[in-house]
Protein backbone atom coordinates (compact mmCIF):
# COMPACT_ATOMS: atom_id res chain seq x y z
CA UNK A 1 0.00 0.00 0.00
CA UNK A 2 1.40 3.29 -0.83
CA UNK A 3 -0.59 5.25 2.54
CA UNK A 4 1.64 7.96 3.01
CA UNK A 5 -0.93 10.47 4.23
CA UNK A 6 -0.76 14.01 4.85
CA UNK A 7 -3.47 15.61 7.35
CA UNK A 8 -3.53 19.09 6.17
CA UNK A 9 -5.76 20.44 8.40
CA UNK A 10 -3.40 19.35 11.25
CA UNK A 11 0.13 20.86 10.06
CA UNK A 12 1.79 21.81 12.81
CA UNK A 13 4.28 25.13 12.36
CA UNK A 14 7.75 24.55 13.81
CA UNK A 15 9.77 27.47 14.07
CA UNK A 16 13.01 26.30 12.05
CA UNK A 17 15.61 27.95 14.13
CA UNK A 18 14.62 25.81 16.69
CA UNK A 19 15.80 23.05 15.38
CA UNK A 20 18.52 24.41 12.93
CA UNK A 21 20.19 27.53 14.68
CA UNK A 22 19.33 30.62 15.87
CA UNK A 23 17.21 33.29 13.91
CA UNK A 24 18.56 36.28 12.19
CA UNK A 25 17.06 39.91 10.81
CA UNK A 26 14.30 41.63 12.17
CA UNK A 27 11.93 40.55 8.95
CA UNK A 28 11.75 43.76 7.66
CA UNK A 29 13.25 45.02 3.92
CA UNK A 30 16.19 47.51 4.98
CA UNK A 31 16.02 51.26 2.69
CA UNK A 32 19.34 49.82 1.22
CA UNK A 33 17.65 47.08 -0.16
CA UNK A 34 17.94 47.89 -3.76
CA UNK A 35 20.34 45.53 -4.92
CA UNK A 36 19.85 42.07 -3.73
CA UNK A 37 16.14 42.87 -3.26
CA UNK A 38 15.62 44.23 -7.17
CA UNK A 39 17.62 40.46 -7.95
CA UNK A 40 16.11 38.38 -5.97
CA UNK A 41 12.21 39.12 -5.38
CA UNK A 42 9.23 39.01 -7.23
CA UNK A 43 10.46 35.42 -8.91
CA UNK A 44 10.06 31.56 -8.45
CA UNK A 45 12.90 30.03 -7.66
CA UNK A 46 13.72 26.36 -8.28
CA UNK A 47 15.86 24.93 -5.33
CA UNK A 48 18.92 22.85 -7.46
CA UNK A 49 21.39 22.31 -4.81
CA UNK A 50 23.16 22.76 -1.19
CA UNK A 51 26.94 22.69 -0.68
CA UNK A 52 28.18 22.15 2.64
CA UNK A 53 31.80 21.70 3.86
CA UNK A 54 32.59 20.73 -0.10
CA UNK A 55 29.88 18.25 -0.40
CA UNK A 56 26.87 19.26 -2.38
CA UNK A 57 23.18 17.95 -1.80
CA UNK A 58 20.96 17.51 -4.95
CA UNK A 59 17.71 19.28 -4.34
CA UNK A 60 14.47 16.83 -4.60
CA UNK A 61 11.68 17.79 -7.30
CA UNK A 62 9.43 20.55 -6.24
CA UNK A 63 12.01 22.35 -3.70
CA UNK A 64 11.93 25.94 -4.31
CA UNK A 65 11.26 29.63 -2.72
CA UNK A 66 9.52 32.83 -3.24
CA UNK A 67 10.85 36.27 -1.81
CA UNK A 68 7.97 38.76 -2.31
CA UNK A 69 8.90 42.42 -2.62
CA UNK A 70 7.09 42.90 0.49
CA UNK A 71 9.85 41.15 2.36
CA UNK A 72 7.40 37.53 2.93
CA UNK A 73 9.14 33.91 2.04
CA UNK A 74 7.84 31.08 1.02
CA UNK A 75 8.76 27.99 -0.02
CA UNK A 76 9.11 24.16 -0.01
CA UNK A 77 12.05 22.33 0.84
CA UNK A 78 11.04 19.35 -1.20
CA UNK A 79 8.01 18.01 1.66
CA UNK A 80 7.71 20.63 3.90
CA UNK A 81 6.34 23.96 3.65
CA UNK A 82 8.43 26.55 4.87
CA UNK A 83 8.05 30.43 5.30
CA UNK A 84 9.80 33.39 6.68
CA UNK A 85 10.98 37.13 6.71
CA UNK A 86 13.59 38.72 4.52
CA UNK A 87 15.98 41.48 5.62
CA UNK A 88 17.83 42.84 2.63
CA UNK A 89 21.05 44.84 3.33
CA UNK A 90 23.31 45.51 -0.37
CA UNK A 91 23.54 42.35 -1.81
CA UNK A 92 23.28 40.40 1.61
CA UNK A 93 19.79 39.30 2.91
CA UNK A 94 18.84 37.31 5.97
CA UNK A 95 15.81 35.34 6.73
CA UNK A 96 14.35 35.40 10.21
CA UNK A 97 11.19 34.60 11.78
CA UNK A 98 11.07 30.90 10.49
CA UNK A 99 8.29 28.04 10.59
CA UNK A 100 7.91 25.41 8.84
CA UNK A 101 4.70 22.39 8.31
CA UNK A 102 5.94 19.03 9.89
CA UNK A 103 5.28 15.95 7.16
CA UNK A 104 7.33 13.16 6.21
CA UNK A 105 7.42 12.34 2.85
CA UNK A 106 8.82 8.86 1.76
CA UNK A 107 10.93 10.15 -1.51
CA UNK A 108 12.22 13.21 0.30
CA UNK A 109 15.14 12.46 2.61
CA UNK A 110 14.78 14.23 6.24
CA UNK A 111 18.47 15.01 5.88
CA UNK A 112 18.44 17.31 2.96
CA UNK A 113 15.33 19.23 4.41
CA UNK A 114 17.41 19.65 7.66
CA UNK A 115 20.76 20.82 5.48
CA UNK A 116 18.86 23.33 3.59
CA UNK A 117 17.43 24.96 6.65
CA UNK A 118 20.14 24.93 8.73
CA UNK A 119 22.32 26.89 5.74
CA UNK A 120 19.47 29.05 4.63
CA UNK A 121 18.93 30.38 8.40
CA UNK A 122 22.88 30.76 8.55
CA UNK A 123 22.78 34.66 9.13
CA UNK A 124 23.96 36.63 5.80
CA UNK A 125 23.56 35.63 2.85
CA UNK A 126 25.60 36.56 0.07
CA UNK A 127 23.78 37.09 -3.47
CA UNK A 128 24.73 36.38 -6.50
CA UNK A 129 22.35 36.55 -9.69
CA UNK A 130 23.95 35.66 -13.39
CA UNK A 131 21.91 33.93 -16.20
CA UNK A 132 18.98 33.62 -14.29
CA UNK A 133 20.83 31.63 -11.55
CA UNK A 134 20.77 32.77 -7.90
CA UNK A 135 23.66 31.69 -5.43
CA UNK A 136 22.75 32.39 -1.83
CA UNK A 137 26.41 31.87 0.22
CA UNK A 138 27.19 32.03 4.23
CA UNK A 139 29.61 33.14 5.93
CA UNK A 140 31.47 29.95 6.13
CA UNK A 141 31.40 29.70 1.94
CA UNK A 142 28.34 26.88 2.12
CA UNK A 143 25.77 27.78 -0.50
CA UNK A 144 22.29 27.13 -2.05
CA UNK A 145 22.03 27.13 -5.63
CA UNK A 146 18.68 27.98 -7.30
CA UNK A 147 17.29 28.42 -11.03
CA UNK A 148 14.41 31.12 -11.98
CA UNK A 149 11.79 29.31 -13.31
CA UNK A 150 8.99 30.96 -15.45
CA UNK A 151 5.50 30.33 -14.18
CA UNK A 152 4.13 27.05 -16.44
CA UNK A 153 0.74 27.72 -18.51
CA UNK A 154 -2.56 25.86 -18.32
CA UNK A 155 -2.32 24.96 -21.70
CA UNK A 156 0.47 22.96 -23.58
CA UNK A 157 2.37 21.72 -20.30
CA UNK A 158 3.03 18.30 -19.57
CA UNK A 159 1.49 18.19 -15.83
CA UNK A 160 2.77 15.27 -13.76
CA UNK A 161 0.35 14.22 -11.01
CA UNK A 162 2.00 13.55 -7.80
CA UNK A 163 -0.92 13.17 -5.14
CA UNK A 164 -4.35 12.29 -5.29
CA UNK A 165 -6.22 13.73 -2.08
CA UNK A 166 -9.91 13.36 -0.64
CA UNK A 167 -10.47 17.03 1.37
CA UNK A 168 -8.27 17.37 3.79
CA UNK A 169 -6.27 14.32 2.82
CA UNK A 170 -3.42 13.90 0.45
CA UNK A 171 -1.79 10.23 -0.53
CA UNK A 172 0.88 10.32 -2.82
CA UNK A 173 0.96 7.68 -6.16
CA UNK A 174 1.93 4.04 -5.39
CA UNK A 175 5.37 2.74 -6.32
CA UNK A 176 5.76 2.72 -9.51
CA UNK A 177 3.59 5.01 -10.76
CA UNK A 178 5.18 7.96 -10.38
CA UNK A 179 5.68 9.82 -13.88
CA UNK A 180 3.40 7.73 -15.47
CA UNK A 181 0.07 9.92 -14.75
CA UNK A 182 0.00 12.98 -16.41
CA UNK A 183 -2.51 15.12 -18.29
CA UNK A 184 -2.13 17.84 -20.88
CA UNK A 185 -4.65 20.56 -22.17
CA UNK A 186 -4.87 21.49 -25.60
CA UNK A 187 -6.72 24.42 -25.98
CA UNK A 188 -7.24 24.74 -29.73
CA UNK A 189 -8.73 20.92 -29.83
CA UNK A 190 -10.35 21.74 -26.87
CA UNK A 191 -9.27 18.43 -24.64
CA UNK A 192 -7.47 16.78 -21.87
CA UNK A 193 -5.48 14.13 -22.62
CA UNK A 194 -2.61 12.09 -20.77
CA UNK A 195 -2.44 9.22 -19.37
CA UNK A 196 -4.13 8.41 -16.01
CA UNK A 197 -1.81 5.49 -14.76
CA UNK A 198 -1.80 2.20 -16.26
CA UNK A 199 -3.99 3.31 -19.32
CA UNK A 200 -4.44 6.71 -21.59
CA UNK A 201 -7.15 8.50 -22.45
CA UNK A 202 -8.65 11.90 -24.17
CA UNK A 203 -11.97 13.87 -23.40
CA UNK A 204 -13.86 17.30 -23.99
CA UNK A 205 -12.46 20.08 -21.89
CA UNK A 206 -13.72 23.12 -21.38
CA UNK A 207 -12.06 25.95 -19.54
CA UNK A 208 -13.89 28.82 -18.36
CA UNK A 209 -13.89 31.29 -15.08
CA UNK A 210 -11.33 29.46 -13.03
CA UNK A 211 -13.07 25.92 -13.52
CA UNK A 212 -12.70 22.94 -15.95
CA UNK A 213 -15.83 20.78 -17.65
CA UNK A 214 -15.04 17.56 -18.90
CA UNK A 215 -16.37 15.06 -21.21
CA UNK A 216 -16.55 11.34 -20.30
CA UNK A 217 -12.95 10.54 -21.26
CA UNK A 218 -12.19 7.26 -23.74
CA UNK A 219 -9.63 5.21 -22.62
CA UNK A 220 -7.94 2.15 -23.50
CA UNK A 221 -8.64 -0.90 -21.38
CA UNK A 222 -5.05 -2.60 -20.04
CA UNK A 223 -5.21 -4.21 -16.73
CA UNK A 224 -2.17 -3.14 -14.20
CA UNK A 225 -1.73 -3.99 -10.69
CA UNK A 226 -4.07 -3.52 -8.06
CA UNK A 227 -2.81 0.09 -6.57
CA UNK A 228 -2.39 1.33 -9.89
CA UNK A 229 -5.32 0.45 -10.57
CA UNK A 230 -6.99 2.17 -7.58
CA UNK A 231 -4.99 5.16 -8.09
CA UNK A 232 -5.87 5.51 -12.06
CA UNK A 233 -9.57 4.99 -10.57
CA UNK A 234 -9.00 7.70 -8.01
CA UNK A 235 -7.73 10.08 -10.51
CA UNK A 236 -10.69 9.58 -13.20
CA UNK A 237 -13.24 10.14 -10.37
CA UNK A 238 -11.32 13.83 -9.99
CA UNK A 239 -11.90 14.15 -13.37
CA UNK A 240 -15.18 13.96 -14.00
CA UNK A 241 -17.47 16.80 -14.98
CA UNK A 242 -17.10 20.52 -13.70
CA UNK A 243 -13.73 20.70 -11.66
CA UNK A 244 -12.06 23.71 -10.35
CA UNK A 245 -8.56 24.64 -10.91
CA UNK A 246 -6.13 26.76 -9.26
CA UNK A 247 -2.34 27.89 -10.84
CA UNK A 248 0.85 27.88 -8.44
CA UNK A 249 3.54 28.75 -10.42
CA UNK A 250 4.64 25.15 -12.08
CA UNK A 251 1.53 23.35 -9.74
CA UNK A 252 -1.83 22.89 -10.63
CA UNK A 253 -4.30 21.92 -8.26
CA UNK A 254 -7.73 20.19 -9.44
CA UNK A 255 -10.66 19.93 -7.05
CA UNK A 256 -14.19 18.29 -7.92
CA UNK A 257 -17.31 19.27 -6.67
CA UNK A 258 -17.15 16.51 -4.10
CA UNK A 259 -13.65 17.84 -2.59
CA UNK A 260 -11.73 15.33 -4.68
CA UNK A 261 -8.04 16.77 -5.32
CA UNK A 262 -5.54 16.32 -7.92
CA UNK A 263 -2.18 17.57 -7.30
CA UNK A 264 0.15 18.05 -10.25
CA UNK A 265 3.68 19.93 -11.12
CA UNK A 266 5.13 20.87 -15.03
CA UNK A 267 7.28 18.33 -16.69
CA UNK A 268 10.59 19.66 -17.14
């Protein structure tokens, strides 16, 4: 059984520096902010690497963070959720008042998530912006690498479903399946198409005010394993009839008029 569940009503909000370090800044964009904060904010950053005492740490897929303009981070470190304050001085900015959701996720390793914080709520951070890559360096010359990413559109992208959730409950794809469900809009023939686990399909879509109508979709008829199965059952339930969608960036979220959820992020 692939359970790993995630009660999202019942996140708890750890303050980070409790765990990694003690925080830094006041959370509050200095007025000699112009050049790391003109570089850095306003942009979604995808979270490549961390490189600590010479050894670098491959980021997992989905790890990345936002610096608004107002001084407000957020991000994910590849499970949790993570957000925080930014204090921009010249091309230096720390983070301070930390928290972070609690979750274990099975692909993500607790080790990276606990690297990344622990350098990221260092103190200064040194900036460095060049071809649309951002290098954020301590004191002590460890350093997070990140890529801008532009945000994906509805239509055209490859989106790669990575949970399947029932209201306030998220379970991620069974072994195995991961990469293998994904759906793609085409809006000049007017469908969703993709392939839903074990089998592929096509229907009528229909995109209008912030919600999706779809057709009965025509599939072909293989027989896979029992949890793919369920899961490719799971995700056709989502997506039936009139579903509402909302746009993160590179993730799309999917919610039927019953509270089914589809989670999905753009295909590199």
């Amino acid at each position: 059984m692939y359970r790993q569940r995630l009660i999202l009503t019942a996140l708890t909000l750890l303050p980070l520096a409790a765990a990694c370090g003690t925080e830094t800044g006041s959370g509050s964009v200095g007025s000699d902010a112009r050049d790391a904060a003109s570089s850095v904010t306003g942009a979604h950053w995808t979270i490549d690497s961390v490189t600590v005492d010479g050894k670098t740490h491959d980021a997992p897929s989905g790890a990345h963070v936002e610096i608004g303009e107002n001084g407000r981070v957020q991000g994910n470190s590849g499970c949790n959720h993570f957000s925080a304050t930014a204090t921009f001085k010249g091309d230096s900015i720390d983070l301070g008042d930390t928290s972070s959701t609690e979750m274990a996720c099975e692909d993500v390793p607790a080790s990276f998530e606990t690297t990344l914080t622990r350098t990221l709520t260092a103190g200064s951070l040194k900036t460095r912006v060049k071809d649309q890559r951002l290098t954020l360096t301590t004191g002590d010359g460890d350093r997070v690498r990140l890529s801008k990413e532009q945000d994906a559109s509805l239509y055209g992208t490859k989106w790669r479903v990575t949970a399947l959730g029932d209201k306030d409950v998220a379970e991620s794809l069974p072994k195995g399946a991961d990469g293998k469900a994904y759906f793609v809009l085409d809006e000049d023939k007017g469908t969703l198409s993709g392939r839903f686990g074990c089998n592929s399909g096509t229907a009528k879509a229909t995109v209008r005010d912030g919600h999706i109508t779809l057709g009965t979709p025509k599939t072909t008829r293989v027989m896979c394993d029992g949890s793919l199965m369920k899961a490719e059952k799971s995700l056709l339930s989502a997506l039936d009839g009139r579903i509402d969608y909302r746009l993160d960036h590179r993730t799309i979220t999917l919610t039927s008029t019953n509270g089914e959820t589809v989670t999905a992020v753009a295909d590199k």
